[in-house]
N, C-alpha and C. Protein backbone atom coordinates (compact mmCIF):
# COMPACT_ATOMS: atom_id res chain seq x y z
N UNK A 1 0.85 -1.16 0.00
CA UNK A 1 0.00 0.00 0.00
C UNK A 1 0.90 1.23 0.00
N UNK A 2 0.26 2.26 -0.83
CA UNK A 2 1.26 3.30 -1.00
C UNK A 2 1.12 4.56 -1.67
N UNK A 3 1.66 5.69 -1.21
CA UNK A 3 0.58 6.91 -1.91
C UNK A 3 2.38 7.24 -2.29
N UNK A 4 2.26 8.40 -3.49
CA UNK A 4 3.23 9.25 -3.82
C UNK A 4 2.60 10.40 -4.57
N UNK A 5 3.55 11.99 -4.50
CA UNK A 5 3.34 12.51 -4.94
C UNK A 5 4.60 13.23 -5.57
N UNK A 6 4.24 13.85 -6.86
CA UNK A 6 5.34 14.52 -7.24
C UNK A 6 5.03 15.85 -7.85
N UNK A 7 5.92 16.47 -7.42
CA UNK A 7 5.65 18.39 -8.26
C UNK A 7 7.04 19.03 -8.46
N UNK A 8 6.77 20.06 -9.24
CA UNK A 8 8.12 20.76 -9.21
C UNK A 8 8.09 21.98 -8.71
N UNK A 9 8.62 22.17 -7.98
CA UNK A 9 9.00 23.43 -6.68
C UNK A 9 9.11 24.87 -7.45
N UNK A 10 8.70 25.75 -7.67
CA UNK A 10 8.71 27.18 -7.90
C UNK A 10 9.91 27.26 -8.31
N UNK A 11 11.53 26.98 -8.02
CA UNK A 11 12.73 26.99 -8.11
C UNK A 11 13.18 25.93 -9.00
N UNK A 12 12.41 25.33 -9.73
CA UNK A 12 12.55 24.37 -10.45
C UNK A 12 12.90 22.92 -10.44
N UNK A 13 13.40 22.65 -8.90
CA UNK A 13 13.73 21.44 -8.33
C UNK A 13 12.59 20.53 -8.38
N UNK A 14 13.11 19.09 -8.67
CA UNK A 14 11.70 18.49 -8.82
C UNK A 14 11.68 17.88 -7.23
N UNK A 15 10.61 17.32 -7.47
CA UNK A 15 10.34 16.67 -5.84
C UNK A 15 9.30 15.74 -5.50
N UNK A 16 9.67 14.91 -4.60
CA UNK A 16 8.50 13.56 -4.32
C UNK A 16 8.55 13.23 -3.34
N UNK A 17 7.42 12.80 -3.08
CA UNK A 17 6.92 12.44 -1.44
C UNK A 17 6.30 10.95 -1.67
N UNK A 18 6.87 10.54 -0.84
CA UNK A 18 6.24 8.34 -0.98
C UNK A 18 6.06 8.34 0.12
N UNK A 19 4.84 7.87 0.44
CA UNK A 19 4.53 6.95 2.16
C UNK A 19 4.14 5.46 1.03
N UNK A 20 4.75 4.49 2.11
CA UNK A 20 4.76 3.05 1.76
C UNK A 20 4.45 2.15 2.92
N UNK A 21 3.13 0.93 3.08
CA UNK A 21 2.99 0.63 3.80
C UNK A 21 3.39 -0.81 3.88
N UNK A 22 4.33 -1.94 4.18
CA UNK A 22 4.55 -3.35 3.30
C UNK A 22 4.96 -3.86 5.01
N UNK A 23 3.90 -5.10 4.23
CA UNK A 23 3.77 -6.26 5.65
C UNK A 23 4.97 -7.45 4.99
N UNK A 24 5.56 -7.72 5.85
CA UNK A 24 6.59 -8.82 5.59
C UNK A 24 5.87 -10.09 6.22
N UNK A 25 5.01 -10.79 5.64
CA UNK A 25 4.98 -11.84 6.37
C UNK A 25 5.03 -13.49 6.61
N UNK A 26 6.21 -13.72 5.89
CA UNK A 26 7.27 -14.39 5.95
C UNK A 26 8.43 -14.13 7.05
N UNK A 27 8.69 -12.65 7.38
CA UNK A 27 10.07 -12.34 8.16
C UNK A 27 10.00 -13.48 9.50
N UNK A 28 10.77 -13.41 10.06
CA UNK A 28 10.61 -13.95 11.21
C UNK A 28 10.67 -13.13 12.71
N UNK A 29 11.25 -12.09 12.68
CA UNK A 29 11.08 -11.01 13.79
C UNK A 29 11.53 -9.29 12.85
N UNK A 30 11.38 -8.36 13.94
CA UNK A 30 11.25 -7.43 13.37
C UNK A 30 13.06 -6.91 13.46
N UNK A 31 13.72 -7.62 14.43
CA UNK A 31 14.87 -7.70 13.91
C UNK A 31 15.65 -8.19 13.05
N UNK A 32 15.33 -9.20 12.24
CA UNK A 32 15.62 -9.67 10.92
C UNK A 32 15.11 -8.23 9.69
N UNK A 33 14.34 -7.70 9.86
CA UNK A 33 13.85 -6.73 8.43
C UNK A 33 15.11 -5.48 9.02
N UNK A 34 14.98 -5.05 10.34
CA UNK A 34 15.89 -3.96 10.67
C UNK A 34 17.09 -4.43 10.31
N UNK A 35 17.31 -5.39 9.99
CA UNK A 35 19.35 -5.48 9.99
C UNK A 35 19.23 -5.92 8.77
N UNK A 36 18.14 -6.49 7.68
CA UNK A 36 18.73 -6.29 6.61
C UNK A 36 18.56 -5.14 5.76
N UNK A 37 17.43 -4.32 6.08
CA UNK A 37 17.37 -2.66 6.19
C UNK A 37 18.60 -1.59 6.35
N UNK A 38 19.61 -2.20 7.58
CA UNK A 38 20.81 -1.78 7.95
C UNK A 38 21.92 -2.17 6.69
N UNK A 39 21.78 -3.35 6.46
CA UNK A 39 22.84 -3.74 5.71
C UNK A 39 22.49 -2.87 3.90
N UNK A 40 21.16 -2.86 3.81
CA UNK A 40 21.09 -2.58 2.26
C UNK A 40 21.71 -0.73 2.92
N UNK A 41 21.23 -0.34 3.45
CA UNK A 41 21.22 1.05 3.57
C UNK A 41 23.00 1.32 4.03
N UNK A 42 23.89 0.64 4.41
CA UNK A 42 24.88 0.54 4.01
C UNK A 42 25.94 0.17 3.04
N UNK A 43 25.51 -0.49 2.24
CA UNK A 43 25.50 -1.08 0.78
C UNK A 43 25.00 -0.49 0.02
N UNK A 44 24.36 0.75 -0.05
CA UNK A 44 23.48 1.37 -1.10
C UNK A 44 24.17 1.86 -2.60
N UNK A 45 25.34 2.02 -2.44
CA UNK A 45 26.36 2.18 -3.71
C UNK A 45 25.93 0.88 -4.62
N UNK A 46 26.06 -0.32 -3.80
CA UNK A 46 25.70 -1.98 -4.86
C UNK A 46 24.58 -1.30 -5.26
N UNK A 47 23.76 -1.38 -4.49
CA UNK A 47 22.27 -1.50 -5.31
C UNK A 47 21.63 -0.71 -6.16
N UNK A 48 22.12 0.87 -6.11
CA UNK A 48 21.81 1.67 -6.85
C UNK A 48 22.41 1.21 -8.28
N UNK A 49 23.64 0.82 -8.06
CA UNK A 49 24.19 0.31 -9.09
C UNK A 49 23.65 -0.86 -10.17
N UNK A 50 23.21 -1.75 -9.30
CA UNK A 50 22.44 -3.03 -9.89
C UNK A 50 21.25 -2.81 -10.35
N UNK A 51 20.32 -1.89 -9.50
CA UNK A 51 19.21 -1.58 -9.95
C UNK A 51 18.90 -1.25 -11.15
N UNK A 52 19.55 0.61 -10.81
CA UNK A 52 19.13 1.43 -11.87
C UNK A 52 20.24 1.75 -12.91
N UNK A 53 21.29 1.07 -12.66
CA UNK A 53 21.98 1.10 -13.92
C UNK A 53 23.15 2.37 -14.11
N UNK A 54 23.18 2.81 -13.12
CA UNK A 54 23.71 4.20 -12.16
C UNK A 54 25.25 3.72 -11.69
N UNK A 55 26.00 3.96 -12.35
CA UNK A 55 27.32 3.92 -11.75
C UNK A 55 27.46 4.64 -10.36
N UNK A 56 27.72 4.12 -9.70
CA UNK A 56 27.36 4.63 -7.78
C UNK A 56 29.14 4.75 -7.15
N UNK A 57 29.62 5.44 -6.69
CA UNK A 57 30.46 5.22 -5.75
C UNK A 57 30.42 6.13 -4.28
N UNK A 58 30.69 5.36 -3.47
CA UNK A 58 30.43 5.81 -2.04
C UNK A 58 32.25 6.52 -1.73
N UNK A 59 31.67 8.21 -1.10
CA UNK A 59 32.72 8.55 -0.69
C UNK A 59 32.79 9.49 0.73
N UNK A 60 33.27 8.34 1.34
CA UNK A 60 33.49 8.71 2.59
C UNK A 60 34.56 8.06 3.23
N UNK A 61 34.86 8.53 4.51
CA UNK A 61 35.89 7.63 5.36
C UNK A 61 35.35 5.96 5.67
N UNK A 62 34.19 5.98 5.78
CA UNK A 62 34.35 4.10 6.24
C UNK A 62 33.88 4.63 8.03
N UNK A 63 34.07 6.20 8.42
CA UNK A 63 34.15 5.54 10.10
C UNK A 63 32.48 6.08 10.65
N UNK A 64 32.27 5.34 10.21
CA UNK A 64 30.90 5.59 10.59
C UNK A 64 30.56 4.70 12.38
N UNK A 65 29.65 5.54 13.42
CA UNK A 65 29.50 4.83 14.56
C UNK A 65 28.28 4.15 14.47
N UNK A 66 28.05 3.16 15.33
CA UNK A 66 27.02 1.81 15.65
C UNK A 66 25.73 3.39 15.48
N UNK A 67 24.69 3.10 14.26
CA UNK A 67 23.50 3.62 14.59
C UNK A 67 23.67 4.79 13.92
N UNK A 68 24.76 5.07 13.49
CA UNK A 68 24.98 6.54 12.83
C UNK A 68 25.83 5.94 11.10
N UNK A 69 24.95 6.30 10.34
CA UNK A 69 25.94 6.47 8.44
C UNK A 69 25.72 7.27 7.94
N UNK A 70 26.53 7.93 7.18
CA UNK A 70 26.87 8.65 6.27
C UNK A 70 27.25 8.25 4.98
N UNK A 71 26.01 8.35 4.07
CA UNK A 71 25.98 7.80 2.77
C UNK A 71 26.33 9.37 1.88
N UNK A 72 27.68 9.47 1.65
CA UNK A 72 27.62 10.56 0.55
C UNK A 72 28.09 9.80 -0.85
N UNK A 73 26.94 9.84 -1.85
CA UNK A 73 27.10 8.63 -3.34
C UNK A 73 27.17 10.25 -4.63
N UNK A 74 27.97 9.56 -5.14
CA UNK A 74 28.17 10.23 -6.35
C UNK A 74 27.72 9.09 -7.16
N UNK A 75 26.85 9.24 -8.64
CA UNK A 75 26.24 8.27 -9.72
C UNK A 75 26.32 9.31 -10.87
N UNK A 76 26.81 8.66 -11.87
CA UNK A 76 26.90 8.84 -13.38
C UNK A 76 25.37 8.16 -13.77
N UNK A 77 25.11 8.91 -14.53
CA UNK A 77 23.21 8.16 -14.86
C UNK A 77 24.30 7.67 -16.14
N UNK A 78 22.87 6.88 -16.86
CA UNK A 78 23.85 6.58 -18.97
C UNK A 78 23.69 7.50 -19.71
N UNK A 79 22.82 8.76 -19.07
CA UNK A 79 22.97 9.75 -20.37
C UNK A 79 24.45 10.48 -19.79
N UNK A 80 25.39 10.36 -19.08
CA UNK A 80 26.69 10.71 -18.05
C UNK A 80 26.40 12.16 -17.42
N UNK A 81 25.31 12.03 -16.87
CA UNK A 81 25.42 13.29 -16.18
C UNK A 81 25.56 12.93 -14.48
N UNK A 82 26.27 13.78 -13.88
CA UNK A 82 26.73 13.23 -12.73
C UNK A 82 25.65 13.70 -11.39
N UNK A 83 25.55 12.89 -10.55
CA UNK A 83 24.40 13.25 -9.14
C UNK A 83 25.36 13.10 -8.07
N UNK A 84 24.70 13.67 -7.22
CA UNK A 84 25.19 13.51 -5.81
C UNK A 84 24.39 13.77 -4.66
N UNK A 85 24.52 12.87 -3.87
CA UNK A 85 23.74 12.99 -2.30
C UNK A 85 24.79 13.11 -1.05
N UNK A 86 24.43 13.03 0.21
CA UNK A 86 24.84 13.21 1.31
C UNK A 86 24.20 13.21 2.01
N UNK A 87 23.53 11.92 2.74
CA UNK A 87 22.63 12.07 3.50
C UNK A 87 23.28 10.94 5.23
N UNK A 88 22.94 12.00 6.16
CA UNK A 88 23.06 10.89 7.32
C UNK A 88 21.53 9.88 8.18
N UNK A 89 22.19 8.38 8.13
CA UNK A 89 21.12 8.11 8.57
C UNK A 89 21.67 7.57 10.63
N UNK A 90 20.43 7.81 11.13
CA UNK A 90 20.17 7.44 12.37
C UNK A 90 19.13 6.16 12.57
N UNK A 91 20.02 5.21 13.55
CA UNK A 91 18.87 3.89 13.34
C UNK A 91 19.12 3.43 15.22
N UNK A 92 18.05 2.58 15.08
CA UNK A 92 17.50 2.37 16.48
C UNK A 92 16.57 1.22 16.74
N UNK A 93 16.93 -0.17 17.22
CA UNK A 93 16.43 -0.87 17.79
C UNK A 93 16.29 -0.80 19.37
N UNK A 94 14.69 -1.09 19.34
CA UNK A 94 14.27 -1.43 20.69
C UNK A 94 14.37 -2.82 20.77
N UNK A 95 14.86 -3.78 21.95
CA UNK A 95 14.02 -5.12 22.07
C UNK A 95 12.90 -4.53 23.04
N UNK A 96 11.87 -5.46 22.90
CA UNK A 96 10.37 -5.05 23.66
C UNK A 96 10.68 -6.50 24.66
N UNK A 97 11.74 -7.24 24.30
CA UNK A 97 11.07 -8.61 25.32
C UNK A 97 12.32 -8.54 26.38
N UNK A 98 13.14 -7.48 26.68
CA UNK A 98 14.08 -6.91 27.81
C UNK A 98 12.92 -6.00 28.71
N UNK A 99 12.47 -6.56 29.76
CA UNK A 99 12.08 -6.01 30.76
C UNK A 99 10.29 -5.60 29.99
N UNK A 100 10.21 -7.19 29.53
CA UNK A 100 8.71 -6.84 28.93
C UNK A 100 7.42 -6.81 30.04
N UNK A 101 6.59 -6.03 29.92
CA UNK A 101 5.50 -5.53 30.72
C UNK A 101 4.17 -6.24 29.74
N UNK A 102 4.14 -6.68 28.55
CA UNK A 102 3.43 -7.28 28.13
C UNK A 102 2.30 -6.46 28.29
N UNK A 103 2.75 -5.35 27.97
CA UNK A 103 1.04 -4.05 27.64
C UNK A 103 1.15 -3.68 26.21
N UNK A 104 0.45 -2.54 26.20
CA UNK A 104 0.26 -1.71 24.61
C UNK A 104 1.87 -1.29 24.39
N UNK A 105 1.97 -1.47 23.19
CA UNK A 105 3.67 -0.75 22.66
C UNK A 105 5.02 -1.63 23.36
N UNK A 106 4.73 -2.89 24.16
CA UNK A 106 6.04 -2.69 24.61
C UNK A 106 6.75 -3.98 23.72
N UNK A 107 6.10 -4.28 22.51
CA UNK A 107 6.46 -5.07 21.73
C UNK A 107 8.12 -4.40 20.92
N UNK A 108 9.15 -5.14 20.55
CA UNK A 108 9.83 -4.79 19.94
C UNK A 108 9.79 -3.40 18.57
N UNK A 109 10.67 -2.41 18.58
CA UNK A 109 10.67 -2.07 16.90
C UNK A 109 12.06 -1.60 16.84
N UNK A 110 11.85 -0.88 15.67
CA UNK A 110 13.39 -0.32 14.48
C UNK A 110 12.87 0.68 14.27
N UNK A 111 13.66 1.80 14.43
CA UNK A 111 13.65 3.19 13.29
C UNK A 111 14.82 3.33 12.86
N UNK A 112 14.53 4.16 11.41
CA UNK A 112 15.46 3.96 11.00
C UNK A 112 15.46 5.66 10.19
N UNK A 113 15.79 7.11 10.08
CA UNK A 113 16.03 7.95 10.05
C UNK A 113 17.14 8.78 9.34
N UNK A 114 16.35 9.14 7.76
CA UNK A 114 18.00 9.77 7.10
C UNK A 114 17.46 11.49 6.93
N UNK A 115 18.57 11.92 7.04
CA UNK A 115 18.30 13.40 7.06
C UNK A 115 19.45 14.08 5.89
N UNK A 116 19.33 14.62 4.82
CA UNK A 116 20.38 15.17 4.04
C UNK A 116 21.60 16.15 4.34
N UNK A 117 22.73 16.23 4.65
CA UNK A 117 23.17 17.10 4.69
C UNK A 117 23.56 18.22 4.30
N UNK A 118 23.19 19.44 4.53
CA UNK A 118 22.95 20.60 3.63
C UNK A 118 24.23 21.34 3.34
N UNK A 119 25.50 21.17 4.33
CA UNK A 119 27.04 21.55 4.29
C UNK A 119 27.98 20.63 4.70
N UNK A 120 28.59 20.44 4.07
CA UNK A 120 29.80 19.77 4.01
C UNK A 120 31.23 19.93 3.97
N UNK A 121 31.92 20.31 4.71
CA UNK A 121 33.56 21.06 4.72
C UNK A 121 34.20 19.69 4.13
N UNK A 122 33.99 18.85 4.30
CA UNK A 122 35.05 17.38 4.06
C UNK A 122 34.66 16.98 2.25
N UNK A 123 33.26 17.53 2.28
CA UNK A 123 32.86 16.75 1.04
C UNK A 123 31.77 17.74 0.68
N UNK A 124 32.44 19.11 0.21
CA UNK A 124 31.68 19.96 -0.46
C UNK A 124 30.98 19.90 -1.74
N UNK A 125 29.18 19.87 -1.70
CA UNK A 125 28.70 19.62 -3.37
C UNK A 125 29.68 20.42 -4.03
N UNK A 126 29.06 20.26 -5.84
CA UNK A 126 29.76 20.56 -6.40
C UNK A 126 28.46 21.22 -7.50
N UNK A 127 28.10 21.89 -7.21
CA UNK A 127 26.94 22.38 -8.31
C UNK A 127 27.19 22.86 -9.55
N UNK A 128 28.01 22.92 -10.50
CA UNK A 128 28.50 23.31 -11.42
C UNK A 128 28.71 22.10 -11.59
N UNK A 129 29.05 20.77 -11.76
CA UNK A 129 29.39 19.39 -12.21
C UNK A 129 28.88 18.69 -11.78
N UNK A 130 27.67 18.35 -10.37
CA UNK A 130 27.27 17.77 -10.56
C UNK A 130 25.39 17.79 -9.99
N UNK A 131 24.16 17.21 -10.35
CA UNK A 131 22.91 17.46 -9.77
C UNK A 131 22.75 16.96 -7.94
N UNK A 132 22.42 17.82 -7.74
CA UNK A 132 21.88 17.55 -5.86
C UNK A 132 20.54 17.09 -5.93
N UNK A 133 21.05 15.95 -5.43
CA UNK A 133 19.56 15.26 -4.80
C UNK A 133 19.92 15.06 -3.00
N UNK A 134 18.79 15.79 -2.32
CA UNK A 134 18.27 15.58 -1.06
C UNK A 134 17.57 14.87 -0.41
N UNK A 135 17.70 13.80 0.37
CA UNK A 135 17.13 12.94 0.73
C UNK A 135 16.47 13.05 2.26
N UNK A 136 15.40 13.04 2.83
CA UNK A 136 14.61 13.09 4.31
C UNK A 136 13.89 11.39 4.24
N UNK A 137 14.18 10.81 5.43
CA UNK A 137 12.86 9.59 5.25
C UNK A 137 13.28 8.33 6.62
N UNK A 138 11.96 8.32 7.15
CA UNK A 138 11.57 8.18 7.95
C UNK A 138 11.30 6.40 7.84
N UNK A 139 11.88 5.73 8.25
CA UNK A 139 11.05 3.99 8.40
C UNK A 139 10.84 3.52 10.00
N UNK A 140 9.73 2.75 10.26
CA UNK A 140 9.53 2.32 11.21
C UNK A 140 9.17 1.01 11.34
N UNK A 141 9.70 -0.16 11.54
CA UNK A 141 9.81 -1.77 11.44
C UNK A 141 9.09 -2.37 12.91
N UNK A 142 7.89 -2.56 12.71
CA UNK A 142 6.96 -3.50 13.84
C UNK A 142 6.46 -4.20 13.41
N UNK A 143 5.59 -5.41 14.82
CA UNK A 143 5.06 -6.35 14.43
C UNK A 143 4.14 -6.24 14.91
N UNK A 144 2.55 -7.05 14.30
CA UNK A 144 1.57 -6.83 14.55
C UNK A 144 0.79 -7.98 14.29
N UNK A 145 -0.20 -8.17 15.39
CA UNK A 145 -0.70 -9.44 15.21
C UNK A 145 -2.53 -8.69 14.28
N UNK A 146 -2.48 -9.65 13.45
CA UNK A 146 -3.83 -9.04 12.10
C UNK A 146 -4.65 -10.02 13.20
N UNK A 147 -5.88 -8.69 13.46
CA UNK A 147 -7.19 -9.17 13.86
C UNK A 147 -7.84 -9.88 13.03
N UNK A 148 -8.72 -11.32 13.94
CA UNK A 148 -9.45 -11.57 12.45
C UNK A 148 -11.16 -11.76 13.26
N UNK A 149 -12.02 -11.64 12.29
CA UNK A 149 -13.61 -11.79 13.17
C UNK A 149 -13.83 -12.96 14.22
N UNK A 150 -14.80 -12.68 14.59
CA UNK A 150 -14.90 -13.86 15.87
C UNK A 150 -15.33 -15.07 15.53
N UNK A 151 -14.91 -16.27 15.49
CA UNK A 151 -15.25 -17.70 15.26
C UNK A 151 -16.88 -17.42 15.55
N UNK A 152 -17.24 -18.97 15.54
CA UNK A 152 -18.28 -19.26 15.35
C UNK A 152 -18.83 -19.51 16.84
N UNK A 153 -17.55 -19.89 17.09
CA UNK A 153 -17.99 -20.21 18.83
C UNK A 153 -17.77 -19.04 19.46
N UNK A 154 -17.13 -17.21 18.93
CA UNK A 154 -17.45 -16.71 19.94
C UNK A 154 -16.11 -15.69 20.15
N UNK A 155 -14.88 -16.65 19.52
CA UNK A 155 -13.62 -16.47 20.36
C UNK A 155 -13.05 -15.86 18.84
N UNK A 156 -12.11 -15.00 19.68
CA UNK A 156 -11.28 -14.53 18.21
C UNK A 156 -9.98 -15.36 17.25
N UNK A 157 -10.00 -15.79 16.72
CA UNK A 157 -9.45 -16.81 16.17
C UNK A 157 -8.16 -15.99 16.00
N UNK A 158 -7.04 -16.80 16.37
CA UNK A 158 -5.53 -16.27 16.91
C UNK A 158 -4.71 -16.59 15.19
N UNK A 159 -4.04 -15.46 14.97
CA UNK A 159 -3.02 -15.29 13.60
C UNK A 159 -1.73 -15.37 13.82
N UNK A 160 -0.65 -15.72 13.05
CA UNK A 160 0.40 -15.47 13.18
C UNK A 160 1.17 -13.99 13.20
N UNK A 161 1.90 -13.77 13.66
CA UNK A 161 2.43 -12.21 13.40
C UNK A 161 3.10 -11.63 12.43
N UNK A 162 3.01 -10.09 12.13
CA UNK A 162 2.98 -9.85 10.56
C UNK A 162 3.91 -8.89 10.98
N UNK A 163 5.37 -8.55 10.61
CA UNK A 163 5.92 -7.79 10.44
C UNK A 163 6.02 -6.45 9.28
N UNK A 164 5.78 -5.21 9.73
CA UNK A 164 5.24 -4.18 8.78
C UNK A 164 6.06 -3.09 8.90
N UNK A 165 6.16 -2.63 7.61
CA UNK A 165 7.33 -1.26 7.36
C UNK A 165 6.67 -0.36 7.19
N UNK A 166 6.34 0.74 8.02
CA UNK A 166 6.49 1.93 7.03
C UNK A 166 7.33 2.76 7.23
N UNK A 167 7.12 3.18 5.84
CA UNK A 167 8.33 4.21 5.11
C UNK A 167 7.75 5.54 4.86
N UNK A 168 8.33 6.63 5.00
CA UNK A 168 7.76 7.85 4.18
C UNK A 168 9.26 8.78 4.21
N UNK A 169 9.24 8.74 2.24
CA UNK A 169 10.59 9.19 1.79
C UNK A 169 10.09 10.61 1.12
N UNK A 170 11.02 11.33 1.52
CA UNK A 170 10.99 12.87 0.42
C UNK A 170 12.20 12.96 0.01
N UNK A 171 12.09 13.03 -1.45
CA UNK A 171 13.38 13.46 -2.41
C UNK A 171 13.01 14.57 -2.64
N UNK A 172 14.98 15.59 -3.31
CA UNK A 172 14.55 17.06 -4.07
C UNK A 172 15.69 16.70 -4.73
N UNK A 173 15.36 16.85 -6.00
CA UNK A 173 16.57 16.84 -6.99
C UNK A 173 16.55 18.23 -7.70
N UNK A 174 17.50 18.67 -7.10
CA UNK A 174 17.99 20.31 -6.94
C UNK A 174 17.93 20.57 -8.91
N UNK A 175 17.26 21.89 -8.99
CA UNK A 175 17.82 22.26 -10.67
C UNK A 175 19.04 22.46 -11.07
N UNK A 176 19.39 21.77 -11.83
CA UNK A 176 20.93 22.11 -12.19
C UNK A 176 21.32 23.35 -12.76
N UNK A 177 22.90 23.79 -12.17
CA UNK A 177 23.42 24.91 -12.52
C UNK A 177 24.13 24.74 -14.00
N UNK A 178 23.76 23.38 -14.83
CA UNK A 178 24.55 23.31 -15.97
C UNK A 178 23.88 22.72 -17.31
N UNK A 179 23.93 22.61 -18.67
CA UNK A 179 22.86 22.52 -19.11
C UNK A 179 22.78 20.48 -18.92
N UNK A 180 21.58 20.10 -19.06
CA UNK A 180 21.46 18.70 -18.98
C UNK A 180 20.36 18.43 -20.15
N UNK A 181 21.17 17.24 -20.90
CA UNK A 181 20.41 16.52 -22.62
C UNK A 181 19.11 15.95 -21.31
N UNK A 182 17.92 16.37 -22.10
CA UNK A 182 16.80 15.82 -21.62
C UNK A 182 15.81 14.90 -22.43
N UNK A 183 16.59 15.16 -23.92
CA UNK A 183 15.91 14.00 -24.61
C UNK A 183 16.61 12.54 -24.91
N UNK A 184 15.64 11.68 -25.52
CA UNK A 184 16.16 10.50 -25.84
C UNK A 184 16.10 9.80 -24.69
């Protein structure tokens, strides 16, 4: 389930907003989706790469702390025009079954939190060579047991548990200061 929207900003930057709602339910806990969440979102150079066909390289030091990354990716698209991001993310597991009270909320989750960085002394954009894209977005990894109607006898008939993401991402892919081939 999933809404998006897209417009282009008065300043010419384009821009999109995704909320995404996706039940995993196959996972097996909500720490299995958070750490492989962790791992793609540290790996994101591969996948951009594999995906979309985007020559990706990640440039940074490597010293990133437990819960804290810094994804700054430079990508060549195939028409070779060059992008760049810089975004830090913040992530956060709860266990819910350390000192569980077995009430509302005290079930396990994950957040997971990227915020763009707008200055950079180590790794200054480069707007004249290459497009800024800004990244904000928000995920939250729980589990939830799906209600289902009341049996026949009365009683609510018991489900397995459904592990569920949501996401809500905002991109801005800044107007470029240089000219860019838009056809073909």
């Amino acid at each position: 389930m999933g809404e998006e929207r897209r417009y282009e900003a008065e300043n010419g930057d384009f821009c999109s907003t995704r909320f995404t709602v996706t039940q995993f339910e196959e996972a097996r806990s909500v720490k299995q989706v958070f750490d492989l969440l962790l791992f793609y979102f540290c790996n994101i150079e591969i996948s951009v790469s594999e995906k979309i066909g985007h020559i990706t390289i990640r440039e940074d030091d490597g010293d990133d702390d437990k819960g804290i990354v810094q994804n700054r990716l430079v990508s060549t698209t195939h028409k070779h025009v060059k992008m760049e991001s810089n975004t830090v993310m913040f992530s956060h597991y709860y266990d819910g079954s350390i000192g569980k009270r077995n009430g509302p909320g005290d079930s396990s989750y994950g957040l997971i939190v990227a915020d763009f960085v707008d200055e950079d002394e180590r790794h200054p954009y480069l707007p004249d060579q290459r497009v800024r894209r800004d990244v904000n977005a928000v995920l939250e990894i729980r589990e939830f047991i799906p209600q289902r109607p009341k049996s026949v006898a009365g009683e609510l008939s018991s489900r397995k548990p459904v592990i569920v993401l949501s996401r809500w991402v905002q991109n801005r892919m800044h107007y470029p200061c240089f000219p860019v081939c838009t056809d073909g």
